[in-house]
Structure formats: structure tokens, C-alpha cells
N, C-alpha and C. Protein backbone atom coordinates (compact mmCIF):
# COMPACT_ATOMS: atom_id res chain seq x y z
N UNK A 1 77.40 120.80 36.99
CA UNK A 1 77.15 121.46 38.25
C UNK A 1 77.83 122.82 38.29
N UNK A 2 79.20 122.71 37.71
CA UNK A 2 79.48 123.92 37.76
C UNK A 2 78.97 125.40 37.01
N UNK A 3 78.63 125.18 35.78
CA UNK A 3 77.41 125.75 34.98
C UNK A 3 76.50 126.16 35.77
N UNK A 4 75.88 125.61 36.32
CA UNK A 4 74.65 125.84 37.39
C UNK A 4 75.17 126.62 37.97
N UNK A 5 75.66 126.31 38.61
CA UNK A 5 76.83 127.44 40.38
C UNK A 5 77.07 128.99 39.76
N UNK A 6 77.71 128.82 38.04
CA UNK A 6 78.09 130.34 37.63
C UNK A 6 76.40 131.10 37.05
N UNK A 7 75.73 129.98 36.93
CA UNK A 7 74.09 131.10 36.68
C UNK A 7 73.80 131.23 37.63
N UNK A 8 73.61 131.14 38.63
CA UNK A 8 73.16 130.72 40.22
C UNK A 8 73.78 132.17 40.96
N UNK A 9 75.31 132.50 40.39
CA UNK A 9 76.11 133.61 40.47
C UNK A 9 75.48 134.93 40.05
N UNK A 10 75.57 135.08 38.83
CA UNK A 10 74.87 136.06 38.16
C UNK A 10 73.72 136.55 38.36
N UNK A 11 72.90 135.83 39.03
CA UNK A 11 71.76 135.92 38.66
C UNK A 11 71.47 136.71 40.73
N UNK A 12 72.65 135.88 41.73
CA UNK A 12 72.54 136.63 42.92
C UNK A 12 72.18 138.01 43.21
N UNK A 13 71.59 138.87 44.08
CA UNK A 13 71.66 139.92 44.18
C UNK A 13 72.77 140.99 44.13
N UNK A 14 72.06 141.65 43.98
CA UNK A 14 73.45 142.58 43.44
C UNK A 14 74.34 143.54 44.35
N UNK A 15 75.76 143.56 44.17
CA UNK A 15 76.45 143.64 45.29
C UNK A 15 77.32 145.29 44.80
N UNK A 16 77.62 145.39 46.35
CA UNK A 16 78.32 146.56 46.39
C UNK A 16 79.75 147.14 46.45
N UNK A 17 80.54 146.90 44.84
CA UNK A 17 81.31 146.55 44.61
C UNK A 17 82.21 147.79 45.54
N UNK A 18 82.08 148.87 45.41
CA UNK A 18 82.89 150.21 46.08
C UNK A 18 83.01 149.61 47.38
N UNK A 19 82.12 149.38 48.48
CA UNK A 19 82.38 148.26 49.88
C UNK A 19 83.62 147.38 49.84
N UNK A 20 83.33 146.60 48.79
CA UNK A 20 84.38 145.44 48.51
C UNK A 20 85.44 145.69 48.28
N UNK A 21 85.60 146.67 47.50
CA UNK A 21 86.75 147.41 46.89
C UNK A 21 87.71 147.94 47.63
N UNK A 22 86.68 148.86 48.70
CA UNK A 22 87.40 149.46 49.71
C UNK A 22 88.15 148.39 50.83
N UNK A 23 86.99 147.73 50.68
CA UNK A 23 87.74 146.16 51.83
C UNK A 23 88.74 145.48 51.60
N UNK A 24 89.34 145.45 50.46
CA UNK A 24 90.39 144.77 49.44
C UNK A 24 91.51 145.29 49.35
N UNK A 25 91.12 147.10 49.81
CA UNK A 25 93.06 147.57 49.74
C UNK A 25 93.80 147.08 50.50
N UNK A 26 94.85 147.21 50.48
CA UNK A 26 95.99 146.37 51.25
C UNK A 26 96.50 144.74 50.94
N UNK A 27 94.98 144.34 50.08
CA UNK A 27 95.09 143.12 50.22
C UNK A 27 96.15 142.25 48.54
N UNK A 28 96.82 141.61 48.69
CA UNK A 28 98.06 141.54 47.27
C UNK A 28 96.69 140.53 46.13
N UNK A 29 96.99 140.60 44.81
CA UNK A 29 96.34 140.03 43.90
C UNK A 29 96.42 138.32 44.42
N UNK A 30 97.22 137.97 44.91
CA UNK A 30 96.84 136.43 45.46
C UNK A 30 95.99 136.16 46.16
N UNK A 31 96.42 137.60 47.59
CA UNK A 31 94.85 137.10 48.51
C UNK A 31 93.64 137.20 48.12
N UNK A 32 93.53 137.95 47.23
CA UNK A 32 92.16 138.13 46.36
C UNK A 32 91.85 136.87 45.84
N UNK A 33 92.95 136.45 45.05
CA UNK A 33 92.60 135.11 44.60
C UNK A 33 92.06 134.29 45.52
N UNK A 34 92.43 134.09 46.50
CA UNK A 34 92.10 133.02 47.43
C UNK A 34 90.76 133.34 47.92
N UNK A 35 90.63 134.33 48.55
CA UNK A 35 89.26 134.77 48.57
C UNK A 35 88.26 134.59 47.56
N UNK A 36 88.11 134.62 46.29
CA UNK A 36 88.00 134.37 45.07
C UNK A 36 87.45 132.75 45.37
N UNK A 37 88.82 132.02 45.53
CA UNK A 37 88.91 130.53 45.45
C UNK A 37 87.95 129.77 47.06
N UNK A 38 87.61 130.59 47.57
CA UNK A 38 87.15 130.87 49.27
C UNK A 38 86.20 130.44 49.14
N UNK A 39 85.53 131.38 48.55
CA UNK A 39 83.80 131.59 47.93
C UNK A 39 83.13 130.91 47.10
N UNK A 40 84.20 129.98 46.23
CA UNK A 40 83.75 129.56 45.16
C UNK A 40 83.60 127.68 45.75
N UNK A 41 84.73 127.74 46.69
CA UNK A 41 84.15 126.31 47.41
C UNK A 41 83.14 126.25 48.37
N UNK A 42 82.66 127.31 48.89
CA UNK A 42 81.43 127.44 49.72
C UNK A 42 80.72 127.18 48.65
N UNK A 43 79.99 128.24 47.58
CA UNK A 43 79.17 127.87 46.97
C UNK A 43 78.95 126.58 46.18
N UNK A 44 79.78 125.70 45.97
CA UNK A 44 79.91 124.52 45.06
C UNK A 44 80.13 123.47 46.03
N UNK A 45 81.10 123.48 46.82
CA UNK A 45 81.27 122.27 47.52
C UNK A 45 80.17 122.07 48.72
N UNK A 46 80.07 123.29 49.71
CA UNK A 46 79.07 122.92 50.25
C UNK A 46 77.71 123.72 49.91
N UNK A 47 77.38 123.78 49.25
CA UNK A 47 75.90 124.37 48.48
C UNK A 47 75.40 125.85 49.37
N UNK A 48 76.47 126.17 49.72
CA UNK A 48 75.87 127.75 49.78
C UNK A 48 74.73 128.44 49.04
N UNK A 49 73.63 128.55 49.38
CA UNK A 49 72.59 129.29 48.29
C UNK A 49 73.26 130.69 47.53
N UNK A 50 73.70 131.47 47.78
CA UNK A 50 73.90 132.59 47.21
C UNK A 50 75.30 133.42 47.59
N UNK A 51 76.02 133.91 46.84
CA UNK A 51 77.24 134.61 47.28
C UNK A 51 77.18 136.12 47.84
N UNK A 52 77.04 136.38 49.06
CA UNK A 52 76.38 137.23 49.78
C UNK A 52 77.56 138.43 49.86
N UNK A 53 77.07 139.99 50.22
CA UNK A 53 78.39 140.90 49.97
C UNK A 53 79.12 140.34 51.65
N UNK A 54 78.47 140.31 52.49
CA UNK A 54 78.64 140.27 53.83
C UNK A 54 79.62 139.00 53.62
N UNK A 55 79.59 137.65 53.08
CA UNK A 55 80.69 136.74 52.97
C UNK A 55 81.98 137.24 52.37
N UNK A 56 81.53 137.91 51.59
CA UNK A 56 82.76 138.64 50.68
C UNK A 56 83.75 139.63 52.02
N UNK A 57 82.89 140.06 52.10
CA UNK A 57 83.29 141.26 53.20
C UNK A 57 84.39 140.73 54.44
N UNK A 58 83.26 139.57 54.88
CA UNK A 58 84.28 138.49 55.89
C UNK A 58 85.09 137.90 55.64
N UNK A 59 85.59 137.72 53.99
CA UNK A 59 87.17 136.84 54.18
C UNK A 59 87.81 137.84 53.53
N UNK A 60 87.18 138.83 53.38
CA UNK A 60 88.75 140.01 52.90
C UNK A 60 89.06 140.58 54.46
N UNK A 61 88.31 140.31 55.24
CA UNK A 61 89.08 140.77 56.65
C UNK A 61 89.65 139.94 57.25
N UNK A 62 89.35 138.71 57.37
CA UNK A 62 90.10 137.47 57.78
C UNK A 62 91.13 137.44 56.89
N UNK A 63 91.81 137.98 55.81
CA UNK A 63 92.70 137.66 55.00
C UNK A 63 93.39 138.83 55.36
N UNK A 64 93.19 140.10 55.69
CA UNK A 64 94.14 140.79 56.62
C UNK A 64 94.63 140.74 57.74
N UNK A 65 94.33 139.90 58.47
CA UNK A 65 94.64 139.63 59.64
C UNK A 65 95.88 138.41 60.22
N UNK A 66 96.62 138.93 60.71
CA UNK A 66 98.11 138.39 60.57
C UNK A 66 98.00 136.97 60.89
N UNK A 67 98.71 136.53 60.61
CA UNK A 67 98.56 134.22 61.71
C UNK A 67 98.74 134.58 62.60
């Protein structure tokens, strides 16, 4: 399954990494990770069809945002 999930990845439309990029400053190499680790249980655990920039977008802002 997981095989599947990373072609399933690749194969998504194609995203706008400079957006993302820009959305990401501030943010430390862990929160990335997590975000990273965020996305990757949407798509696998609950069958998210596709990893969208707009999801991406939404947990690098939720991950700036203080508790």
C-alpha cells in the first residue's frame, strides 16, 4: 500500500514549490517534518486522493501559529 501512496504522489499534479517555500520560512526543520509526517497520514491512513498545494499550504500555517 505504501508503494501505491508514493506513485499516487508523483504522479499528483504539480505543485508550486516557491508558494511552499515561501510558506515554510520561519518554520524549524522539525516542523517541516511534521508537516511532512501530516500529509503523509492523510494520504495513507485516511485515503486522501491526492496531495494538494492548498493542504500543504494549510499545515505550514497551522504550524506557525502559537498553542
Amino acid at each position: 500500500m505504501y508503494k501505491k501512496a508514493l506513485l499516487q504522489l508523483r504522479k499528483s499534479k504539480s505543485l508550486n514549490f516557491n508558494e511552499i517555500a515561501q510558506s515554510s520560512i520561519g518554520l524549524s526543520f522539525a516542523e517541516i517534518h511534521r508537516i511532512c509526517d501530516d500529509i503523509t497520514k492523510d494520504f495513507i491512513v485516511y485515503g486522501s486522493d491526492d496531495v494538494t498545494e492548498e493542504k500543504i499550504l494549510y499545515y505550514a500555517e497551522t504550524r506557525k501559529q502559537p498553542f
